[in-house]
PDB file of N, CA and C in Angstrom:
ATOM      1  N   UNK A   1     -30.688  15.392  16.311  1.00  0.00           N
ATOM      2  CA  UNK A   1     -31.356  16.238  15.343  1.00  0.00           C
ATOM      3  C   UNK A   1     -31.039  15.786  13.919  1.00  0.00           C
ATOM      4  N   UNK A   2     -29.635  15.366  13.492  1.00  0.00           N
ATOM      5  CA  UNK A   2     -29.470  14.585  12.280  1.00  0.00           C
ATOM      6  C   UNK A   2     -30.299  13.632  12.227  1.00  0.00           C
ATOM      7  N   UNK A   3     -30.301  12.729  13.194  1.00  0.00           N
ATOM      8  CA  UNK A   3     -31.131  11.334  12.693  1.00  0.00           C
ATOM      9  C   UNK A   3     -32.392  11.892  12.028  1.00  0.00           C
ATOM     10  N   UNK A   4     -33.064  12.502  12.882  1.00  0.00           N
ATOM     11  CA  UNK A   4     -34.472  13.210  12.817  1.00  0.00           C
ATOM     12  C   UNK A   4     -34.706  13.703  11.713  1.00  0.00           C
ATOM     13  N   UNK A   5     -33.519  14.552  10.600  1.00  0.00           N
ATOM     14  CA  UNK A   5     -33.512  15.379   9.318  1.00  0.00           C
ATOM     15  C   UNK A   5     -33.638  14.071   8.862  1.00  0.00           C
ATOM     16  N   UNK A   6     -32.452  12.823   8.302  1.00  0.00           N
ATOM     17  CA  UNK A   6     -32.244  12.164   7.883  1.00  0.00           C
ATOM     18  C   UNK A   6     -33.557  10.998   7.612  1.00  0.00           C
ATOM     19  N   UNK A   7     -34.362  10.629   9.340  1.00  0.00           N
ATOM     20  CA  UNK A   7     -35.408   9.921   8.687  1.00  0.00           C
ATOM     21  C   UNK A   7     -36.361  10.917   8.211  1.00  0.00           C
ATOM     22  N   UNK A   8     -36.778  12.212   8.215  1.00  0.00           N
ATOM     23  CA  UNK A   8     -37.642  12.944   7.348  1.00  0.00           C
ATOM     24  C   UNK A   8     -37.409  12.859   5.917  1.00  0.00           C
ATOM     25  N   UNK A   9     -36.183  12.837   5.539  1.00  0.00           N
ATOM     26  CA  UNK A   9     -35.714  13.432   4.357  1.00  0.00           C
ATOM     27  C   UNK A   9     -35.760  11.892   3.295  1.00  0.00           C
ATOM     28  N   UNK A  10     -35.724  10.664   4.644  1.00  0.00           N
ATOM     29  CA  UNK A  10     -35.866   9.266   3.895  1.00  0.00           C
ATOM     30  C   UNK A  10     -37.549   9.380   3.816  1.00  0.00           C
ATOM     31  N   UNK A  11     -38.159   9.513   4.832  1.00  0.00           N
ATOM     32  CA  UNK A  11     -39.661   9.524   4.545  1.00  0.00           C
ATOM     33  C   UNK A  11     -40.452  10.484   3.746  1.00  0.00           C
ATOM     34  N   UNK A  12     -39.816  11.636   3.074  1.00  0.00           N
ATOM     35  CA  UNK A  12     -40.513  12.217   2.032  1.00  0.00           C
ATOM     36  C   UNK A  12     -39.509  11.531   0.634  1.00  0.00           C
ATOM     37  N   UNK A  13     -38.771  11.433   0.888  1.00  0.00           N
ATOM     38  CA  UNK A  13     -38.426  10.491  -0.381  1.00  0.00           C
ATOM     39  C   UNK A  13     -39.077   8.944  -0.900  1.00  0.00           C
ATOM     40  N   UNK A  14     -39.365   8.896   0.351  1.00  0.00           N
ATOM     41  CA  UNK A  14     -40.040   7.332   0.024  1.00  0.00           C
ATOM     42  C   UNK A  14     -41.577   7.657  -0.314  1.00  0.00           C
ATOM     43  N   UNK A  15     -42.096   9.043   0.050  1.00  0.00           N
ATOM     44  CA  UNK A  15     -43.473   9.303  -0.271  1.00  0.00           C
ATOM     45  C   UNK A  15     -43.503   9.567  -1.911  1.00  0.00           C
ATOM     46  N   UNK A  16     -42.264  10.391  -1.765  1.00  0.00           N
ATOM     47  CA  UNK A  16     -42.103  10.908  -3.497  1.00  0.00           C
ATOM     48  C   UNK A  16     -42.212   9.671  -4.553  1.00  0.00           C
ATOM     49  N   UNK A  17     -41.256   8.618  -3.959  1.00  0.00           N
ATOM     50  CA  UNK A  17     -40.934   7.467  -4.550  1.00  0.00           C
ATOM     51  C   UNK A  17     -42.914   6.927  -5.175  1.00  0.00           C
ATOM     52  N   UNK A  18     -43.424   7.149  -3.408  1.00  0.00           N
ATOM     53  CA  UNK A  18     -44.878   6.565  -3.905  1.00  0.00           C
ATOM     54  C   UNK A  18     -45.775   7.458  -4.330  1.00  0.00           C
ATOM     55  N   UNK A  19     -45.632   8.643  -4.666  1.00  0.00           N
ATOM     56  CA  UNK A  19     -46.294   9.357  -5.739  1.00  0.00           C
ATOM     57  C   UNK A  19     -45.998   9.107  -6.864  1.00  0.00           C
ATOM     58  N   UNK A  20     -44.822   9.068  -7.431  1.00  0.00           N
ATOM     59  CA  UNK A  20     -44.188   9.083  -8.441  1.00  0.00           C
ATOM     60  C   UNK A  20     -44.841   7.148  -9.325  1.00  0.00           C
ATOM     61  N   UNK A  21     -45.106   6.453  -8.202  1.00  0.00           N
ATOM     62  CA  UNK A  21     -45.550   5.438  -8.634  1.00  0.00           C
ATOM     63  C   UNK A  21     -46.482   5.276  -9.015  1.00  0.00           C
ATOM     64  N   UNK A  22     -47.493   5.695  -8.145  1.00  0.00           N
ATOM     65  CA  UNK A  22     -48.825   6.216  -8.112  1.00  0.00           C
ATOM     66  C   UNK A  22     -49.457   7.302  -9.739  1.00  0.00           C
ATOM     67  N   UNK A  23     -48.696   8.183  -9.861  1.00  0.00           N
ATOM     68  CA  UNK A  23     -48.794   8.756 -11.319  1.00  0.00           C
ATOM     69  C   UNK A  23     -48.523   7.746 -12.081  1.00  0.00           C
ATOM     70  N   UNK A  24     -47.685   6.758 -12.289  1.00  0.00           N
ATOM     71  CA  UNK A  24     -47.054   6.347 -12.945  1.00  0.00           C
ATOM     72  C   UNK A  24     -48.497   5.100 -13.677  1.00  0.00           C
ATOM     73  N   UNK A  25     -48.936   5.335 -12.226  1.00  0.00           N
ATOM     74  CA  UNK A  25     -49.840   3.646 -12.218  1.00  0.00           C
ATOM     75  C   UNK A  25     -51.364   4.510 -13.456  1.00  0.00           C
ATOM     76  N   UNK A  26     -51.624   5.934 -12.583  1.00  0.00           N
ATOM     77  CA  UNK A  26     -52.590   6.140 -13.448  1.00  0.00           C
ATOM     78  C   UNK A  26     -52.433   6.763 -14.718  1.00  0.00           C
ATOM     79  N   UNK A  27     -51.433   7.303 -14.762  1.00  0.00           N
ATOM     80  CA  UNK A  27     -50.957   7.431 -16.371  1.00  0.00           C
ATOM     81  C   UNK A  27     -51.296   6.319 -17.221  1.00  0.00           C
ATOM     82  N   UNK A  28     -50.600   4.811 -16.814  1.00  0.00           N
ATOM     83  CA  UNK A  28     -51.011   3.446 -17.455  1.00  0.00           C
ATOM     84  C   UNK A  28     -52.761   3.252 -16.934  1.00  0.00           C
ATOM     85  N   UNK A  29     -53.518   3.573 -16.570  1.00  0.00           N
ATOM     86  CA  UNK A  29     -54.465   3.116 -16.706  1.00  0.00           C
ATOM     87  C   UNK A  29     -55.527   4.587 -17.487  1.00  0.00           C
ATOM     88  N   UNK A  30     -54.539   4.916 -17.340  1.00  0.00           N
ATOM     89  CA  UNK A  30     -55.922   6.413 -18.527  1.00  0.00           C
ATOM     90  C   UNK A  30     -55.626   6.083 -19.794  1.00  0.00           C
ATOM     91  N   UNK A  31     -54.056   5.987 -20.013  1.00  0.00           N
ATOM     92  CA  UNK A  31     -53.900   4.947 -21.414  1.00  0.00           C
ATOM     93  C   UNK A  31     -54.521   4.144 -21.661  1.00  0.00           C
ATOM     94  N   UNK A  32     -54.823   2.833 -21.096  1.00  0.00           N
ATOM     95  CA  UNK A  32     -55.578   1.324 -20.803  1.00  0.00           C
ATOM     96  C   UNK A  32     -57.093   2.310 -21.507  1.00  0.00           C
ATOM     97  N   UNK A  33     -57.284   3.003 -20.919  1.00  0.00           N
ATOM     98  CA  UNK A  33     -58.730   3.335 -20.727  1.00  0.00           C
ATOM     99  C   UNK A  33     -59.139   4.500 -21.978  1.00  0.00           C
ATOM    100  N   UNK A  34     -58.237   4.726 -22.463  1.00  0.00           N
ATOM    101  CA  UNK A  34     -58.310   5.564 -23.565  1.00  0.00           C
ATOM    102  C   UNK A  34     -58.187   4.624 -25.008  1.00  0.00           C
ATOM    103  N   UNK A  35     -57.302   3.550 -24.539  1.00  0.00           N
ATOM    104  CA  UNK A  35     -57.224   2.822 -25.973  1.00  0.00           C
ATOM    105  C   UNK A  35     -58.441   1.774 -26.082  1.00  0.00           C
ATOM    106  N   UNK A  36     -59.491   1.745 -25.042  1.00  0.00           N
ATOM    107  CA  UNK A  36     -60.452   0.823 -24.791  1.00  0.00           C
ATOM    108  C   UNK A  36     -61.209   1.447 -25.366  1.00  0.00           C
ATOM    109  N   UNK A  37     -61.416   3.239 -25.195  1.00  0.00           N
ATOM    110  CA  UNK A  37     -62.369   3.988 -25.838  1.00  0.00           C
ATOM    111  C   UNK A  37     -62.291   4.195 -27.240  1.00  0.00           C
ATOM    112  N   UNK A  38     -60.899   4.278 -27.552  1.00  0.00           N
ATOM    113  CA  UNK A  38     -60.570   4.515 -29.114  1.00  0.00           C
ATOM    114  C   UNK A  38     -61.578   2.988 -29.758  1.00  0.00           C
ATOM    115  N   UNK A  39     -60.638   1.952 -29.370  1.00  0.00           N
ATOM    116  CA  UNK A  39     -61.427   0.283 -29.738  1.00  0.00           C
ATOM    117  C   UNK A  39     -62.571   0.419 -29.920  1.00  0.00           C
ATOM    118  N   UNK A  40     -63.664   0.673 -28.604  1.00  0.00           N
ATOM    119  CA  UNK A  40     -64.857   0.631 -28.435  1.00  0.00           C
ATOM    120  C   UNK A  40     -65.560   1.319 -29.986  1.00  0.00           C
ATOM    121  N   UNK A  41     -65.240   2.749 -29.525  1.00  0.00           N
ATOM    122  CA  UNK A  41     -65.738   3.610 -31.057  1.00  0.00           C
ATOM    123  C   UNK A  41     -65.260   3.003 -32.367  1.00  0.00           C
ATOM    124  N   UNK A  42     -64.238   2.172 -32.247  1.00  0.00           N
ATOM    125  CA  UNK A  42     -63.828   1.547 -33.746  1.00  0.00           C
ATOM    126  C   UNK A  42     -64.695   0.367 -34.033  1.00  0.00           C
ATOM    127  N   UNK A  43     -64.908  -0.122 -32.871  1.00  0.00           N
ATOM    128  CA  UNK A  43     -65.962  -1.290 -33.200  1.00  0.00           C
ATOM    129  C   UNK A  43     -67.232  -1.204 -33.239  1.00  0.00           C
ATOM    130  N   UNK A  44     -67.818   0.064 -32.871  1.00  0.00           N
ATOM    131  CA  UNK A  44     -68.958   0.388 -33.227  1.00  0.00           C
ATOM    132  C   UNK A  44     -68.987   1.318 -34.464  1.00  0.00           C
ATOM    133  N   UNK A  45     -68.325   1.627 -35.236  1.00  0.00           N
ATOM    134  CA  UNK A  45     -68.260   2.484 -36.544  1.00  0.00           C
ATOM    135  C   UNK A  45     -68.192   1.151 -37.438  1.00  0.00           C
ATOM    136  N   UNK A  46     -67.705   0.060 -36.874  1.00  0.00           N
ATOM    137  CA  UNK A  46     -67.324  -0.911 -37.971  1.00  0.00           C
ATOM    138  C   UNK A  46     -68.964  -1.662 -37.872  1.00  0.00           C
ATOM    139  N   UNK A  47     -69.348  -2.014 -36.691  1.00  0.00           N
ATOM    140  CA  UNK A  47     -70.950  -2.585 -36.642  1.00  0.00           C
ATOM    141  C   UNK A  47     -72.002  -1.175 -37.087  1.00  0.00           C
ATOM    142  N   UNK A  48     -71.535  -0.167 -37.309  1.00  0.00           N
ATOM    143  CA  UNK A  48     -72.317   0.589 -38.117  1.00  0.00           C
ATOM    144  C   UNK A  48     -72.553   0.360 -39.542  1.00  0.00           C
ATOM    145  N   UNK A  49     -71.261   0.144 -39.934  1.00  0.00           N
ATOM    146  CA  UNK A  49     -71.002   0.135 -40.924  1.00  0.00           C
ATOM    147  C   UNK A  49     -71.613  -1.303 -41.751  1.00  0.00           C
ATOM    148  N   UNK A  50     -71.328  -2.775 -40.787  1.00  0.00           N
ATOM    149  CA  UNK A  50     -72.150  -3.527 -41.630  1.00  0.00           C
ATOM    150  C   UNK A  50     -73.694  -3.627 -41.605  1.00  0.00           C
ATOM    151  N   UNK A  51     -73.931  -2.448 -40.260  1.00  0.00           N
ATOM    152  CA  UNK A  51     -75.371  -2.524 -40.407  1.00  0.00           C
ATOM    153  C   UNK A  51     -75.682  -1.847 -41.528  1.00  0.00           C
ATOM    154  N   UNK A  52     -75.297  -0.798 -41.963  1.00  0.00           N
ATOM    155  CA  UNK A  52     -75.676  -0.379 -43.357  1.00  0.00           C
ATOM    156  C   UNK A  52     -75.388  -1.136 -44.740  1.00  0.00           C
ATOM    157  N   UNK A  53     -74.443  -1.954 -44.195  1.00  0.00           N
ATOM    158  CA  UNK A  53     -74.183  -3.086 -45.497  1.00  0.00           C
ATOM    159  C   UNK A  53     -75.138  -3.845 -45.843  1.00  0.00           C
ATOM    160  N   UNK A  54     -75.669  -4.521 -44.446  1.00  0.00           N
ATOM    161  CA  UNK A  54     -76.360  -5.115 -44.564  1.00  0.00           C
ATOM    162  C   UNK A  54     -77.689  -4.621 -44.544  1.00  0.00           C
ATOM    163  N   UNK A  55     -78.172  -3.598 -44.526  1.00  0.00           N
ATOM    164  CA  UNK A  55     -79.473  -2.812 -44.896  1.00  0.00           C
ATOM    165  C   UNK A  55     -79.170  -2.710 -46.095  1.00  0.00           C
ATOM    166  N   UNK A  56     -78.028  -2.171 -46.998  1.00  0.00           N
ATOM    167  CA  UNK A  56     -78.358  -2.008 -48.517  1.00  0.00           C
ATOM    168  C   UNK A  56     -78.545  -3.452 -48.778  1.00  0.00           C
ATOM    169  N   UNK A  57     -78.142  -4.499 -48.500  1.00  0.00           N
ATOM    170  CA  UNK A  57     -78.218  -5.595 -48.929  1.00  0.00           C
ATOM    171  C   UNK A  57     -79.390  -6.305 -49.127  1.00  0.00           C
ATOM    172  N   UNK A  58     -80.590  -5.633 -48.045  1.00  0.00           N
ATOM    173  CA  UNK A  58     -81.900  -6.294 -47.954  1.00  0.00           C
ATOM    174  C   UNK A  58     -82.203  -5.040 -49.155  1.00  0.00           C
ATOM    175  N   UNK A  59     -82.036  -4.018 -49.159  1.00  0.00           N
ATOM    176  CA  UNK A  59     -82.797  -3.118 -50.306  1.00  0.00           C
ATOM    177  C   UNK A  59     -82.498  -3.676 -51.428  1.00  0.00           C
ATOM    178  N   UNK A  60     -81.176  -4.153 -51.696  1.00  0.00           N
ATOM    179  CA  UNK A  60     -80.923  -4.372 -52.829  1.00  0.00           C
ATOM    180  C   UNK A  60     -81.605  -6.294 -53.577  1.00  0.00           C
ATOM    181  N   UNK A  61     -81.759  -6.297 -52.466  1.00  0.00           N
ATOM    182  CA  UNK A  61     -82.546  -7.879 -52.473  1.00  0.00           C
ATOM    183  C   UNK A  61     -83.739  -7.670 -52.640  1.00  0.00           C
ATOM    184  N   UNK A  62     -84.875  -6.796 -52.225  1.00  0.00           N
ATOM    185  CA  UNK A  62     -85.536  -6.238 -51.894  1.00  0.00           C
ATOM    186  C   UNK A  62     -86.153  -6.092 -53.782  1.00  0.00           C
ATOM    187  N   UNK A  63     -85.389  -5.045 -54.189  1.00  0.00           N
ATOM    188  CA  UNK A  63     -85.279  -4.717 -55.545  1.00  0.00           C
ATOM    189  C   UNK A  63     -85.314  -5.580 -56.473  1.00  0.00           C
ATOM    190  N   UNK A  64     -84.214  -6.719 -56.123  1.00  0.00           N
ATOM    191  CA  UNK A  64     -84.193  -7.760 -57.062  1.00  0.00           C
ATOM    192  C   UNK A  64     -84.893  -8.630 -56.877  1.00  0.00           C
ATOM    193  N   UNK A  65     -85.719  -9.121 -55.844  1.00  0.00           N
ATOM    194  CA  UNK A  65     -87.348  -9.543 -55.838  1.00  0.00           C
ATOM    195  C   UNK A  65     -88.111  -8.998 -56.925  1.00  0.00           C
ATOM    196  N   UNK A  66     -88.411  -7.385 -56.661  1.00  0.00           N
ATOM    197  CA  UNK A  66     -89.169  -6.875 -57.158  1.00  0.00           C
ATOM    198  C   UNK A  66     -89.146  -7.070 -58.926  1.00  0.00           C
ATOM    199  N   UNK A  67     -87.845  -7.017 -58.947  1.00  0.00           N
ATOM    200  CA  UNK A  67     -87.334  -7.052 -60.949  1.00  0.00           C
ATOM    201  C   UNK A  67     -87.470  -8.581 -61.247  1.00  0.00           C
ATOM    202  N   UNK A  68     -87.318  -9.635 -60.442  1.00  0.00           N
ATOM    203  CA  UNK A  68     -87.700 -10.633 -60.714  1.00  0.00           C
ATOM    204  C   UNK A  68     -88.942 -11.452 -61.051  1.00  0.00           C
ATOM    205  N   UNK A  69     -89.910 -10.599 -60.106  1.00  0.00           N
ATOM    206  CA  UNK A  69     -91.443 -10.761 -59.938  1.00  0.00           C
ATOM    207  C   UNK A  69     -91.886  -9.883 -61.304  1.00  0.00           C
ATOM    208  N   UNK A  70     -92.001  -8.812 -61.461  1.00  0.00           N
ATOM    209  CA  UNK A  70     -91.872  -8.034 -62.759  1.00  0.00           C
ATOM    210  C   UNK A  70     -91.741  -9.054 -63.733  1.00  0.00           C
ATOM    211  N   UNK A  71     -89.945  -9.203 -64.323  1.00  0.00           N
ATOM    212  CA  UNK A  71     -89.564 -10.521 -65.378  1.00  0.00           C
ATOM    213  C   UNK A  71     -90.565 -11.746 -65.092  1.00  0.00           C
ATOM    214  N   UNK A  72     -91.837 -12.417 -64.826  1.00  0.00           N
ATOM    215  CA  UNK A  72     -91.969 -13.175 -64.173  1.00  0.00           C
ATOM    216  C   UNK A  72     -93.662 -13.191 -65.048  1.00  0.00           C
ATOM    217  N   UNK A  73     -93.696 -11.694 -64.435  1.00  0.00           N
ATOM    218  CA  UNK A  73     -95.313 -11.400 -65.268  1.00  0.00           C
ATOM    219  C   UNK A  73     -95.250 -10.853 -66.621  1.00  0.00           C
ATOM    220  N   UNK A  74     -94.072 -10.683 -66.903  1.00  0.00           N
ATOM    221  CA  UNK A  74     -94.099 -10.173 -68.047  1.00  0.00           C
ATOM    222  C   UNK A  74     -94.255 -11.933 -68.635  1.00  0.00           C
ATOM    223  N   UNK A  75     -93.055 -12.720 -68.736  1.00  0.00           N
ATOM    224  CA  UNK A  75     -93.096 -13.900 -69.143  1.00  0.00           C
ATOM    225  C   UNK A  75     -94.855 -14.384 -69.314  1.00  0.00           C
ATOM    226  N   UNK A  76     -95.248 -14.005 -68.059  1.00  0.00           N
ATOM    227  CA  UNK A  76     -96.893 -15.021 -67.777  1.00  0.00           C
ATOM    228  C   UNK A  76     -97.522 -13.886 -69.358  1.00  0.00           C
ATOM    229  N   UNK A  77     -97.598 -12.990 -69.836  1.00  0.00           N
ATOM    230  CA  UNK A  77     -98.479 -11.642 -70.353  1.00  0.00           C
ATOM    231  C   UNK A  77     -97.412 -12.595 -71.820  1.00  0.00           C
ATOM    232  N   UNK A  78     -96.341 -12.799 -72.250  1.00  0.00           N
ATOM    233  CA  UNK A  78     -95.955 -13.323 -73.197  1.00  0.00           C
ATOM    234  C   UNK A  78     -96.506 -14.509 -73.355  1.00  0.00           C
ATOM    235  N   UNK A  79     -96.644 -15.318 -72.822  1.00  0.00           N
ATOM    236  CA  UNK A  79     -97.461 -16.625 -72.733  1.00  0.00           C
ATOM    237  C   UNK A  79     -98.184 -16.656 -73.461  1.00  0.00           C
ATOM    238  N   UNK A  80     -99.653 -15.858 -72.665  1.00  0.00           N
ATOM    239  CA  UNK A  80    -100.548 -15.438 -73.139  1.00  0.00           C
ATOM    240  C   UNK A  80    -100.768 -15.254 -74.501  1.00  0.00           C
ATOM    241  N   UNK A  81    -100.097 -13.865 -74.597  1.00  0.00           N
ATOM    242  CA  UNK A  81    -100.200 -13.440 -75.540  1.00  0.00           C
ATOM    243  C   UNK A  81    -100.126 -14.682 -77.163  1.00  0.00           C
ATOM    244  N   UNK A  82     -98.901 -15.695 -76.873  1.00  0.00           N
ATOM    245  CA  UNK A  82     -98.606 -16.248 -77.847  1.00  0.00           C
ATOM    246  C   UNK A  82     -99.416 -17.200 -77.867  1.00  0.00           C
ATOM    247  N   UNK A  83    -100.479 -17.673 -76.917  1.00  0.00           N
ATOM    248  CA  UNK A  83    -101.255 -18.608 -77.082  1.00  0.00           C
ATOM    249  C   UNK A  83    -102.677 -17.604 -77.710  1.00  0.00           C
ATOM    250  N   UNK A  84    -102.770 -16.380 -77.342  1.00  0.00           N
ATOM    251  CA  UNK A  84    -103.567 -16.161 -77.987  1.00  0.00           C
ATOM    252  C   UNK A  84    -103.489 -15.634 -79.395  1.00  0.00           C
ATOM    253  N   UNK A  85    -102.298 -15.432 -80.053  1.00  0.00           N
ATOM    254  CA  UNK A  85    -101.812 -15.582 -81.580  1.00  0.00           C
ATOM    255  C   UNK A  85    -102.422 -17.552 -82.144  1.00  0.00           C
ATOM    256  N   UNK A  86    -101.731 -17.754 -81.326  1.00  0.00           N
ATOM    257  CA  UNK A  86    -102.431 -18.873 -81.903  1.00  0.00           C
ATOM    258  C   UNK A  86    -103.113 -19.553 -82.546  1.00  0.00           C
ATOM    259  N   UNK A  87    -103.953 -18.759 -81.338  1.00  0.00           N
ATOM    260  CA  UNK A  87    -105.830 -19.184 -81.559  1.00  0.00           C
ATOM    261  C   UNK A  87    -106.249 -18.398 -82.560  1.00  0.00           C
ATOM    262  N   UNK A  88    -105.613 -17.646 -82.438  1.00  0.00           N
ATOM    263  CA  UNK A  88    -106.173 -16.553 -83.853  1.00  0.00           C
ATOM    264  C   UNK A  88    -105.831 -17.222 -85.371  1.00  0.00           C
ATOM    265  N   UNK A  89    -104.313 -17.410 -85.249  1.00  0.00           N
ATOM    266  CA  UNK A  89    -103.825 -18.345 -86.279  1.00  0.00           C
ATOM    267  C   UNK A  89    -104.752 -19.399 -86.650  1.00  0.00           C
ATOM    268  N   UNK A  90    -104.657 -20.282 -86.102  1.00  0.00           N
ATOM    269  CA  UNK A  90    -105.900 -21.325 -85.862  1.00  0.00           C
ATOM    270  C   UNK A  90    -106.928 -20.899 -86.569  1.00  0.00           C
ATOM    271  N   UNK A  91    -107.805 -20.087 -86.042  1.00  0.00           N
ATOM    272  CA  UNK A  91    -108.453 -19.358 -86.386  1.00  0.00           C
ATOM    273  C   UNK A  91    -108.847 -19.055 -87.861  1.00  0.00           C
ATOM    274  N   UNK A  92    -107.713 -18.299 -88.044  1.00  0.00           N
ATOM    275  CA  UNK A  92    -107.737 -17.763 -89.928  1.00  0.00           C
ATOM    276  C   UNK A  92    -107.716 -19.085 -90.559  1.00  0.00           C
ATOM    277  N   UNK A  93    -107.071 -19.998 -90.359  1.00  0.00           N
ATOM    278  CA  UNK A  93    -106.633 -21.158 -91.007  1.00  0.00           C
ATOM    279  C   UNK A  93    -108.008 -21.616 -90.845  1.00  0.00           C
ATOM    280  N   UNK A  94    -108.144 -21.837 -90.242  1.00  0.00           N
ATOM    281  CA  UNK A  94    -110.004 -22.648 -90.085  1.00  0.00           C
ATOM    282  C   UNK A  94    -111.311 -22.046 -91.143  1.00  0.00           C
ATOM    283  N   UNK A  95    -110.532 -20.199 -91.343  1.00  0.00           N
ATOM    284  CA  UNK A  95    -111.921 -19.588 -91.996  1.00  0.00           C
ATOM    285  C   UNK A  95    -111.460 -19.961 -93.636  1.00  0.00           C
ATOM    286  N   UNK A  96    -109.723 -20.124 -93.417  1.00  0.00           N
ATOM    287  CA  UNK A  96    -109.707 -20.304 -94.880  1.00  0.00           C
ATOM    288  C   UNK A  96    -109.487 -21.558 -95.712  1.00  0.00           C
TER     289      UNK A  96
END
């Protein structure tokens, strides 16, 4: 009847032993799996983030097209303009 206590008392200890491992194992993998999730969301807040960088970047390019093209016609409307002083100059000078 001792032996009998004795291997019970070894075979729930050795079960305990493999529970105790067993927690042990998924404790380390909910960690594993929690710091994968933390990562994951960090690396998608960060590719959020240059997607909006890089969206202001086309707006802001975008813009400075636009102010460039603007500066551009204004120049062409100055042109003009001074060639048609010119002609006017020209002009008076010719009547007088």
């Amino acid at each position: 009847m001792k032996a009998l206590l004795e291997a019970l008392t070894l075979h729930y200890k050795c079960e305990a032993k493999e529970l105790e491992a067993l927690l042990a194992f998924h404790k380390a993998e909910y960690a594993l799996e929690a710091e994968f999730v933390f990562r994951t969301a960090a690396f998608h807040k960060a590719e959020s983030t240059f997607h909006m960088t890089e969206s202001d970047f086309l707006k802001t390019e975008s813009v400075f097209r636009k102010a460039e093209e603007a500066f551009r016609k204004a120049q062409r409307k100055r042109i003009e303009a001074r060639k048609r002083f010119k002609i006017k100059f020209l002009g008076l000078n010719l009547i007088f």
